[in-house]
N, C-alpha and C. Protein backbone atom coordinates (compact mmCIF):
# COMPACT_ATOMS: atom_id res chain seq x y z
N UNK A 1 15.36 -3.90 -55.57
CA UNK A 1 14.41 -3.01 -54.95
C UNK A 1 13.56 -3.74 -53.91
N UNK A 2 12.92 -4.77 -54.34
CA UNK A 2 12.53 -5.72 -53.30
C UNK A 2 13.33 -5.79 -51.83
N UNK A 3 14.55 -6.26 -52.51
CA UNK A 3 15.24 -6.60 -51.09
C UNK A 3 15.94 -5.30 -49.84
N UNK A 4 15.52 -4.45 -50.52
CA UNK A 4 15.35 -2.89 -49.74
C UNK A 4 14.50 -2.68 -49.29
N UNK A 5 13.03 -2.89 -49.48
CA UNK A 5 11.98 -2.68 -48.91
C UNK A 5 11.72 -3.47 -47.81
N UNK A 6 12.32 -5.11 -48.07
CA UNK A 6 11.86 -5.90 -47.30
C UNK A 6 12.92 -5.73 -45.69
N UNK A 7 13.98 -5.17 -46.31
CA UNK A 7 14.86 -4.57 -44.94
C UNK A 7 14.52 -3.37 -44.30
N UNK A 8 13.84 -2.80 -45.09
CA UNK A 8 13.00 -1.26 -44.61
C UNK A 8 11.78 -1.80 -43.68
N UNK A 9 10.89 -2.55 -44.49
CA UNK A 9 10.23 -2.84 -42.78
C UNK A 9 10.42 -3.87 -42.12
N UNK A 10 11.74 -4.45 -42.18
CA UNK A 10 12.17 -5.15 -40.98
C UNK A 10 12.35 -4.09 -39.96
N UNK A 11 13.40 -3.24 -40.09
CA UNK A 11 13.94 -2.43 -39.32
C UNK A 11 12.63 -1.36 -39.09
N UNK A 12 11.99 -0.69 -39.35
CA UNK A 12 10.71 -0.40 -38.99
C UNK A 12 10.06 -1.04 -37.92
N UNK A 13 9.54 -2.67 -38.44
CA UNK A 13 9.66 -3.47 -37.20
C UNK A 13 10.23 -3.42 -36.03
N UNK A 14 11.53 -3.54 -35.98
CA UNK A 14 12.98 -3.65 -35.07
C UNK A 14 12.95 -2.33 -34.32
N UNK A 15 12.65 -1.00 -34.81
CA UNK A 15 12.56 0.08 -34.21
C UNK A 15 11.12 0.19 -33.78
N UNK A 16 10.06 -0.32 -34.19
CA UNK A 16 8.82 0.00 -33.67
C UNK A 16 8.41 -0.80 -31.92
N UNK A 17 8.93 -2.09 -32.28
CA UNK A 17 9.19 -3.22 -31.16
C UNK A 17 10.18 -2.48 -30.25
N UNK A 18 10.92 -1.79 -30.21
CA UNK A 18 11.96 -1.63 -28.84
C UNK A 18 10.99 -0.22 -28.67
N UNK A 19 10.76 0.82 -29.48
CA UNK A 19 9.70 2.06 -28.80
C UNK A 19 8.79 1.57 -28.23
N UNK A 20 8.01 0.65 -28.67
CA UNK A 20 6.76 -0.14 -27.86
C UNK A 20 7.39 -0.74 -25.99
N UNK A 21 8.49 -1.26 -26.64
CA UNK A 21 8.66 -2.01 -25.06
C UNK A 21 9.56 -0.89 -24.26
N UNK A 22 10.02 0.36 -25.14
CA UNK A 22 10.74 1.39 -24.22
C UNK A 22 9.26 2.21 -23.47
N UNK A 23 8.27 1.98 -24.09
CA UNK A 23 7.22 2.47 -23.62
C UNK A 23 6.52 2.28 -22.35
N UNK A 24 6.37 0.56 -22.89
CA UNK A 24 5.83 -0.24 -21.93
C UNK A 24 6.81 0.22 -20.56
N UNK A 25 8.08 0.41 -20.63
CA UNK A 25 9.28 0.30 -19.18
C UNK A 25 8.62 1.32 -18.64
N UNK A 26 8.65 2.78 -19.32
CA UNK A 26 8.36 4.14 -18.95
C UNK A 26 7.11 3.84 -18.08
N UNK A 27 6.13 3.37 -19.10
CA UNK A 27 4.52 3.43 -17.68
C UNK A 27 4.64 2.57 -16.50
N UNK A 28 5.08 1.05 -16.69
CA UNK A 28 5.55 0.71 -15.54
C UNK A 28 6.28 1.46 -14.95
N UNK A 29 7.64 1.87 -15.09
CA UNK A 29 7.95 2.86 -13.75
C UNK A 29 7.22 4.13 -13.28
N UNK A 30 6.25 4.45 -14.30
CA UNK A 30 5.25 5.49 -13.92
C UNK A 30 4.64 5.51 -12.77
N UNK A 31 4.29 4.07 -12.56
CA UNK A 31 3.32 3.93 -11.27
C UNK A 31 3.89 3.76 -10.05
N UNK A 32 5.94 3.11 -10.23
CA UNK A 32 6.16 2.71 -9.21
C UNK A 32 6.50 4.16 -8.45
N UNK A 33 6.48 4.96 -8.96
CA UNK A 33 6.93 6.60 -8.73
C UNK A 33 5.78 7.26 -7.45
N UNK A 34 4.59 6.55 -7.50
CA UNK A 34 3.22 7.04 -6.20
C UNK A 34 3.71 7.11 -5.21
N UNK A 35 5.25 5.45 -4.81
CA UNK A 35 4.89 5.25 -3.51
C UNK A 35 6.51 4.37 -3.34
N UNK A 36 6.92 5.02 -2.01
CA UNK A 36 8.13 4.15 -2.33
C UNK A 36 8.70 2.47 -1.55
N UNK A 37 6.98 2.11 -2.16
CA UNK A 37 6.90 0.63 -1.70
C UNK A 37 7.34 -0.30 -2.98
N UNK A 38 8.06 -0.89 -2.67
CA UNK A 38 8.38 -1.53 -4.59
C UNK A 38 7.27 -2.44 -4.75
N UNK A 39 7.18 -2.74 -6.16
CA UNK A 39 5.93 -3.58 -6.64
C UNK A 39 6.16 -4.96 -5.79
N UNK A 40 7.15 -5.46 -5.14
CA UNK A 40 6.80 -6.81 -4.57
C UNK A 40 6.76 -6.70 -3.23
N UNK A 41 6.73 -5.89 -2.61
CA UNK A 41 5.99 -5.36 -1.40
C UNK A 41 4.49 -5.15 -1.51
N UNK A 42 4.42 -4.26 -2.22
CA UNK A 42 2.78 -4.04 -2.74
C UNK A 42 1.69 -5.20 -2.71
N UNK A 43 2.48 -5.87 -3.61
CA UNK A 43 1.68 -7.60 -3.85
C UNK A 43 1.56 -8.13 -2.79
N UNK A 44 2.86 -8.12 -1.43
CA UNK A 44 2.81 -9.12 -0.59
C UNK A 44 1.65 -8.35 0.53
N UNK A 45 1.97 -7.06 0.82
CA UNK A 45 0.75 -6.58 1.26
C UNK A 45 -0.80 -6.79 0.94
N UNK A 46 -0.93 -6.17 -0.25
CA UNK A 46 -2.59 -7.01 -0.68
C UNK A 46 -2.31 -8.11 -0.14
N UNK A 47 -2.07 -9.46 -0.98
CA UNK A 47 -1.75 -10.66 -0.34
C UNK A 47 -2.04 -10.95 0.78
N UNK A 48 -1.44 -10.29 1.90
CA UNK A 48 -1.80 -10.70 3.36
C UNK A 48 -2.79 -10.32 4.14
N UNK A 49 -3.05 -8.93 3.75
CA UNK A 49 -4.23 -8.13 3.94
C UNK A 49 -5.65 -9.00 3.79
N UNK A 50 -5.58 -9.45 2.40
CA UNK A 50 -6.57 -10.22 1.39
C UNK A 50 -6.66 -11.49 2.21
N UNK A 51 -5.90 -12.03 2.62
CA UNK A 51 -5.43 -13.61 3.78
C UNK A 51 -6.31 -13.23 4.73
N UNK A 52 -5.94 -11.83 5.61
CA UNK A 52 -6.65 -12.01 6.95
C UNK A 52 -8.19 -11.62 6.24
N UNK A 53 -8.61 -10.51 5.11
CA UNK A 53 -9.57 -10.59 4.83
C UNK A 53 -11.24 -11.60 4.80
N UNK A 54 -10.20 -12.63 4.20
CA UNK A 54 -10.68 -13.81 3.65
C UNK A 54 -11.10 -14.51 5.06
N UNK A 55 -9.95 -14.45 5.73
CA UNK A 55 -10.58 -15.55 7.08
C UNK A 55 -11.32 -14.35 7.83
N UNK A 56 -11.67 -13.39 7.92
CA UNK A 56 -12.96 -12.82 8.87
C UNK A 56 -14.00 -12.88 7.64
N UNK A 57 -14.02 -13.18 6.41
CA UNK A 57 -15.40 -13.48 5.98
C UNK A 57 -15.22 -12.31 4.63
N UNK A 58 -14.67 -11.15 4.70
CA UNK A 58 -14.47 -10.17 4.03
C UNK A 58 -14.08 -10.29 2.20
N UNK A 59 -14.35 -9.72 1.65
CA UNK A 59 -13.89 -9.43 0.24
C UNK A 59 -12.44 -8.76 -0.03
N UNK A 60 -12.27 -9.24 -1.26
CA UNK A 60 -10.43 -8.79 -0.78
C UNK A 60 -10.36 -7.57 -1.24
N UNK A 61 -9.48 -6.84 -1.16
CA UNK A 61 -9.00 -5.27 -1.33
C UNK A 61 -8.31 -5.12 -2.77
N UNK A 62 -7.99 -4.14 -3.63
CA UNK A 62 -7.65 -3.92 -4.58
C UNK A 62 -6.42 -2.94 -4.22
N UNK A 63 -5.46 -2.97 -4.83
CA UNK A 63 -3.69 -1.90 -4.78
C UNK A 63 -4.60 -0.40 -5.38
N UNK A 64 -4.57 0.67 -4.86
CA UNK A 64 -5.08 1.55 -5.34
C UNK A 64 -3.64 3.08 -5.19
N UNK A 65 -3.32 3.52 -6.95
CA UNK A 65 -2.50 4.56 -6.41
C UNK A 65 -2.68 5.86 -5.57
N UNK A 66 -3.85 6.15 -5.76
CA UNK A 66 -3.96 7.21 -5.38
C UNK A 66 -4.18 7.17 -3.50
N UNK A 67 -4.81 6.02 -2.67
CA UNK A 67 -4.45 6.24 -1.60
C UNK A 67 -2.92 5.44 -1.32
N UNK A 68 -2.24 5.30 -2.48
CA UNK A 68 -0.47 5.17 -2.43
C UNK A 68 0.35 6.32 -1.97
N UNK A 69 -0.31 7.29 -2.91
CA UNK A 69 0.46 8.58 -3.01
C UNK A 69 0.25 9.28 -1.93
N UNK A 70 -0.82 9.30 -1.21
CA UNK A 70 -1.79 9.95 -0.39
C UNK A 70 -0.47 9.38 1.34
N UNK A 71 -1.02 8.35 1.35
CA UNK A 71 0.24 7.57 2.04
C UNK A 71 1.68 7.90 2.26
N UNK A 72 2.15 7.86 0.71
CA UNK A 72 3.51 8.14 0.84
C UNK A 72 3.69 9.07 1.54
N UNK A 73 2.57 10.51 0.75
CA UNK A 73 3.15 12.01 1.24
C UNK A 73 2.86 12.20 2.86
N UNK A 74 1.96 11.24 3.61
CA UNK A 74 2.11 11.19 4.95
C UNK A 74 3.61 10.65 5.71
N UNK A 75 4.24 9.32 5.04
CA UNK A 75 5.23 9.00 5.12
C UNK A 75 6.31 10.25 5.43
N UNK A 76 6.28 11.07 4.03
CA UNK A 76 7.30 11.49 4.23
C UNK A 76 7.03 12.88 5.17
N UNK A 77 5.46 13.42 5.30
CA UNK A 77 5.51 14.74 5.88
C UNK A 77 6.21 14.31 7.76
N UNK A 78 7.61 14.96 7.70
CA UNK A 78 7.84 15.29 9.22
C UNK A 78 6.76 14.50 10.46
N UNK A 79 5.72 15.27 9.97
CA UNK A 79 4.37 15.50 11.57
C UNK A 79 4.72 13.93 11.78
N UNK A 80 4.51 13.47 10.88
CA UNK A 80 3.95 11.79 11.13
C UNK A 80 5.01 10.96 12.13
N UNK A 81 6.12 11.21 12.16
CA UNK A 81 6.92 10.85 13.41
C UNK A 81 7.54 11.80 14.03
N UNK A 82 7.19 12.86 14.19
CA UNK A 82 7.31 13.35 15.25
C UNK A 82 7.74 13.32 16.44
N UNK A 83 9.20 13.98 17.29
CA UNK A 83 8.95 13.42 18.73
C UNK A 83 9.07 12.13 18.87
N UNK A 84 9.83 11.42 17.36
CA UNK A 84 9.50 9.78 17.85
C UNK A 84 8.24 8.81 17.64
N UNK A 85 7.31 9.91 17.72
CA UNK A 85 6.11 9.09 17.79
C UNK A 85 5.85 8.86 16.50
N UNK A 86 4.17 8.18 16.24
CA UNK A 86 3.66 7.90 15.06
C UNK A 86 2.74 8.88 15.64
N UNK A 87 1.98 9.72 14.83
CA UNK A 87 1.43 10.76 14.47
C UNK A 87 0.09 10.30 13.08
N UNK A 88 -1.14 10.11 13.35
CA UNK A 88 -2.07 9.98 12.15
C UNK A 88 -2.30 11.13 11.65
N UNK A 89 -2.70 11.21 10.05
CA UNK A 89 -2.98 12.44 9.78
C UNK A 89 -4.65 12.55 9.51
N UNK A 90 -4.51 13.67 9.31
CA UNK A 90 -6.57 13.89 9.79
C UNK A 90 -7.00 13.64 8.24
N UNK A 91 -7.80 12.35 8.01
CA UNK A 91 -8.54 12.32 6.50
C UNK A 91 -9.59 12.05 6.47
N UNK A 92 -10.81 11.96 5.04
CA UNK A 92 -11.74 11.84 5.76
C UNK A 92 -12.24 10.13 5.17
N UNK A 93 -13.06 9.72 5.22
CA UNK A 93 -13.54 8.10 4.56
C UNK A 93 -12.78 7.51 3.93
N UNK A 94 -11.84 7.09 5.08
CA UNK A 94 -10.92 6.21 4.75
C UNK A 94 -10.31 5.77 6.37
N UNK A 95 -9.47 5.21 6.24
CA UNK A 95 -8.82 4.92 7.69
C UNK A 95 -7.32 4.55 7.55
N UNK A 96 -6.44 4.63 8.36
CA UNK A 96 -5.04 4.71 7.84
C UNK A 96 -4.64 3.74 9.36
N UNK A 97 -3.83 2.68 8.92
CA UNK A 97 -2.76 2.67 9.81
C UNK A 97 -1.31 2.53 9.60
N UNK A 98 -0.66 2.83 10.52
CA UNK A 98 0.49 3.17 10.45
C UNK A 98 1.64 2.06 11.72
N UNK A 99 3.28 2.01 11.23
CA UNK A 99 3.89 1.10 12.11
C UNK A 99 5.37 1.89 12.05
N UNK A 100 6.05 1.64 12.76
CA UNK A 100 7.55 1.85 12.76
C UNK A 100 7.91 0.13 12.22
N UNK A 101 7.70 -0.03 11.85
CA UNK A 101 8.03 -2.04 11.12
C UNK A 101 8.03 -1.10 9.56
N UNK A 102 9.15 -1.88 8.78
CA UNK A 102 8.87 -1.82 7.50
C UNK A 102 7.88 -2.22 6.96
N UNK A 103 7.64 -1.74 5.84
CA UNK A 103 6.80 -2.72 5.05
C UNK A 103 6.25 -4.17 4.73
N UNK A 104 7.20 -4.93 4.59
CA UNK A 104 7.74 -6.40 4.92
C UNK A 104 6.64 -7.08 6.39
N UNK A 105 6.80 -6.18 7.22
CA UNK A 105 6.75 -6.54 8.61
C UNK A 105 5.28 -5.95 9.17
N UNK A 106 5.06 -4.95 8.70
CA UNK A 106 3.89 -3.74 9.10
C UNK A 106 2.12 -5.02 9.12
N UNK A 107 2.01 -5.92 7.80
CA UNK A 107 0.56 -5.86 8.02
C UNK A 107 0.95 -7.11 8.77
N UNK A 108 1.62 -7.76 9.09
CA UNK A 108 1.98 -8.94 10.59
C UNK A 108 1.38 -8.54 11.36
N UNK A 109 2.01 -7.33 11.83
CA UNK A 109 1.65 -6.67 13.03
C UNK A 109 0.12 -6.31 13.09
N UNK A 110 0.18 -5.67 12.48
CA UNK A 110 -1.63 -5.35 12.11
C UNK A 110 -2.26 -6.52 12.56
N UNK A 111 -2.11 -7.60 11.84
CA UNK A 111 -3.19 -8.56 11.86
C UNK A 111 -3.03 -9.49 13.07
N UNK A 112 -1.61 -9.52 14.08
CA UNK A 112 -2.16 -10.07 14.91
C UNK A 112 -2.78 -9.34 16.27
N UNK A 113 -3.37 -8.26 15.41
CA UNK A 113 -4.26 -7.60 16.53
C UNK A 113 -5.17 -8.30 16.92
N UNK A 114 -5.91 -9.56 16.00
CA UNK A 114 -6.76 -10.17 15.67
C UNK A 114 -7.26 -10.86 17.12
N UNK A 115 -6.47 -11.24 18.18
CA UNK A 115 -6.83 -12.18 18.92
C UNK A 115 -7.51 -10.62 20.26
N UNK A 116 -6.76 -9.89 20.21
CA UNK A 116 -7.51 -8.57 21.33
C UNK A 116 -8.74 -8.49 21.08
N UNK A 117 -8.89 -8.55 18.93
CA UNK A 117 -10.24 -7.73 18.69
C UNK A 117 -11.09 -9.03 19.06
N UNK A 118 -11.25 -10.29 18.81
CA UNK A 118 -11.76 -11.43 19.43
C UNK A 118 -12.40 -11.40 20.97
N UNK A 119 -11.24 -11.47 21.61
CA UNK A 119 -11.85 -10.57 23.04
C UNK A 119 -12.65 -10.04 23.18
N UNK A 120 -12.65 -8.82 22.80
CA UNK A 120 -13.88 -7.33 22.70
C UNK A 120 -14.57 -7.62 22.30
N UNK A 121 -15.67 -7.99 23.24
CA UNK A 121 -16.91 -7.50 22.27
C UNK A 121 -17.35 -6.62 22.08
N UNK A 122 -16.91 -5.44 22.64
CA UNK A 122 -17.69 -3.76 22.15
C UNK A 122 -16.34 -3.42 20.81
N UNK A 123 -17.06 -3.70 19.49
CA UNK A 123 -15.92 -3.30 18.05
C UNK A 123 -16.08 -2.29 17.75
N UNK A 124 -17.04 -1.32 18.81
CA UNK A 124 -17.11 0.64 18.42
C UNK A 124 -15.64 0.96 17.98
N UNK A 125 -15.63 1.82 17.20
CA UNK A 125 -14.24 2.18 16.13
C UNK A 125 -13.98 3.57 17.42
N UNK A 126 -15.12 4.01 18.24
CA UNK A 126 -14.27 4.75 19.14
C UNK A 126 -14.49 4.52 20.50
N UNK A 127 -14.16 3.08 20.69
CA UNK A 127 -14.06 2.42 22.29
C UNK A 127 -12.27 2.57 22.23
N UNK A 128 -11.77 2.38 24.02
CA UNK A 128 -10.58 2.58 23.89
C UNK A 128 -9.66 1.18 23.40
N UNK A 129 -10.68 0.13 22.89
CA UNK A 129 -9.78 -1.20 22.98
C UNK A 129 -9.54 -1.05 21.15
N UNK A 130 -10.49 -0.39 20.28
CA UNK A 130 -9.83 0.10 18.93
C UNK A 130 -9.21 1.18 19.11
N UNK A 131 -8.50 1.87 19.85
CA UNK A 131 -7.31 2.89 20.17
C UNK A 131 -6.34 2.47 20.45
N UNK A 132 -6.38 1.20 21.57
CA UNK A 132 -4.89 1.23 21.76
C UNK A 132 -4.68 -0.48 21.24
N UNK A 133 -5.70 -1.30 21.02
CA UNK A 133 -5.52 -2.80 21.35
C UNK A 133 -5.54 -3.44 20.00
N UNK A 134 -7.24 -2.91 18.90
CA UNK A 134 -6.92 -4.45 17.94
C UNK A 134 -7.46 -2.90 16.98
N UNK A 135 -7.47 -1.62 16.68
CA UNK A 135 -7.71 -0.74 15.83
C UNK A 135 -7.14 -1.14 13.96
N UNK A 136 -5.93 -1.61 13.70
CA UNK A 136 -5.37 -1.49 13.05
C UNK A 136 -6.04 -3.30 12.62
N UNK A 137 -6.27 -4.10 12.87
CA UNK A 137 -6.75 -5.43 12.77
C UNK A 137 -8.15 -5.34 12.08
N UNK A 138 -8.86 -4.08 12.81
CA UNK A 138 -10.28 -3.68 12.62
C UNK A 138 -10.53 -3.19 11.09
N UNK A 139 -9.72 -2.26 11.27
CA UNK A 139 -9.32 -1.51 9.63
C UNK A 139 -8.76 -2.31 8.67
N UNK A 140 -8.40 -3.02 8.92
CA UNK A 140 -8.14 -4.43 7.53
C UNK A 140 -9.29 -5.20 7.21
N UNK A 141 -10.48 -5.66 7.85
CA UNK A 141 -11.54 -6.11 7.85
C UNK A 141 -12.57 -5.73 7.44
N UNK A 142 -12.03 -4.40 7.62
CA UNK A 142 -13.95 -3.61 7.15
C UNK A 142 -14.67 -3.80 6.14
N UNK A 143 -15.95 -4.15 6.14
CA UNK A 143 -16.33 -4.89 4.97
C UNK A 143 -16.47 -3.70 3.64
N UNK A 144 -16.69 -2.32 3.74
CA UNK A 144 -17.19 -1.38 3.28
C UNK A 144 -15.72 -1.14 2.45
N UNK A 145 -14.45 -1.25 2.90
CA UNK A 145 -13.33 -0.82 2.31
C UNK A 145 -12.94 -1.57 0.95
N UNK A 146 -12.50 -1.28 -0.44
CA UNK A 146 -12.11 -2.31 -1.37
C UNK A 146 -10.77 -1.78 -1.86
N UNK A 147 -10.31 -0.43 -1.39
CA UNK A 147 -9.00 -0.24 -1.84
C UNK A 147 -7.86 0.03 -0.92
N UNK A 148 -6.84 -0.21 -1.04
CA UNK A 148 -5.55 -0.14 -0.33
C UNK A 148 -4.37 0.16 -0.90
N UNK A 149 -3.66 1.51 -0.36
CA UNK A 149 -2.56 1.92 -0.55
C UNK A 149 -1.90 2.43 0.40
N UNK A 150 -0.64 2.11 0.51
CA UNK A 150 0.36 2.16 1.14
C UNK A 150 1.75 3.09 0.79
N UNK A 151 2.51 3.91 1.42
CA UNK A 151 3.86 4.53 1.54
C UNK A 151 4.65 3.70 2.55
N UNK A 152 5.95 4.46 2.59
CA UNK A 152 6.89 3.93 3.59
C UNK A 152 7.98 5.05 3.58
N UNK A 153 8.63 5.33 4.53
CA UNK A 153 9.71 6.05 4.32
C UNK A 153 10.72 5.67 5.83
N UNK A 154 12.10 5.58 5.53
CA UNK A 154 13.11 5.22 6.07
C UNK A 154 14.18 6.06 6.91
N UNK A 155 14.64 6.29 8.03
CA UNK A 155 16.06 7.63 8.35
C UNK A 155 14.68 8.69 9.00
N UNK A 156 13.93 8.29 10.14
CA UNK A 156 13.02 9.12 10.58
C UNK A 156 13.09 8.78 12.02
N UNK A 157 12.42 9.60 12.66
CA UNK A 157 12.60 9.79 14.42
C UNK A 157 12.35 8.26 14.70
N UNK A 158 11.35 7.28 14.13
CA UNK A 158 10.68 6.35 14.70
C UNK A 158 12.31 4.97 14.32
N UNK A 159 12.88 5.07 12.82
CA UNK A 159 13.79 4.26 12.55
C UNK A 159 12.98 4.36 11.15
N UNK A 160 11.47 3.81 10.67
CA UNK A 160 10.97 3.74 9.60
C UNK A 160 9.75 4.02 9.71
N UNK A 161 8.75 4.27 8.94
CA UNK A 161 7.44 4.74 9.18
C UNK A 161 6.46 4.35 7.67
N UNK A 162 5.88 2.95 8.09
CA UNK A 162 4.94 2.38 6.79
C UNK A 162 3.33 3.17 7.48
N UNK A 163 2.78 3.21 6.48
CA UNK A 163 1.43 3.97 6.32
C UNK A 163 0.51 3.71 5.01
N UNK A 164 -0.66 2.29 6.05
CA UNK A 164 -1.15 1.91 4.71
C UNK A 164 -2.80 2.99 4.95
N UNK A 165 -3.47 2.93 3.99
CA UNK A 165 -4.30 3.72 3.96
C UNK A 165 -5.47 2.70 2.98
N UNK A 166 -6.89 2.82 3.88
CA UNK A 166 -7.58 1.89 3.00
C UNK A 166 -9.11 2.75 3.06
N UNK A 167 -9.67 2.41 2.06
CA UNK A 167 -10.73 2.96 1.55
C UNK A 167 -12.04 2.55 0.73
């Protein structure tokens, strides 16, 4: 009788341990479901973001899903490349930029806006040198912002269309 019981909650064990870690799989892929940036994109973004952060003086940013999701569904709505173009969508306290560069490639670009915004000394968010020159460099910096999320979507007028969104 002993040696029945003691195999009863082994296997109890044995089944409780794989529901636990079938669990654990389920919520991890829960989250990767916001945005269809994979988790080691995500990281390398913060990461670099947090890099240029750090060298203008700034606090680093936190992965946030909900301006993930927010992102994605710009990604994927049509408007946003449009005609080819990149297309912003209208939100409110927050700021978004956007690239035809993948993911991989997108906050590069961003950040070497860095040497235009240097230049300028007028950093008004609506002069024309944050429209067309170091805007997207500006919006990685802001000291007021602590969260960041990002989409991407692929097979669109532009070739690809990343859209990080920070807040």
């Amino acid at each position: 009788m002993k040696s029945s019981t003691r195999i009863h909650r082994r296997a109890t064990a044995v089944v409780a341990a794989a529901l636990m870690a079938t669990g654990t799989f389920l919520t991890t892929n829960a989250s990767a479901a916001v945005s269809d940036i994979s988790a080691s994109d995500q990281e390398a973004i913060v990461a670099e973001t947090n890099s240029v952060r750090q060298a203008a003086g700034q606090a680093p940013l936190a992965w946030d899903d909900s301006l993930a999701k927010d992102a994605q569904a710009w990604a994927d709505n049509p408007a946003s490349t449009a005609g080819g173009g990149l297309h912003h969508d209208s939100i409110d306290n927050a700021a978004e930029n956007m690239s035809s560069a993948g993911p991989g490639q997108a906050t590069g670009q961003w950040a070497s806006e860095k040497s235009a915004y240097d230049a300028d000394s007028d950093h008004d968010p609506n002069s024309q040198g944050y429209m067309t020159k170091w805007g997207h460099y500006y919006n990685m910096i802001q000291s007021g912002y602590t969260k960041i999320g990002c989409g991407t979507k692929s097979d669109v007028p532009t070739g690809s269309v990343t859209v990080c969104r920070y807040s």
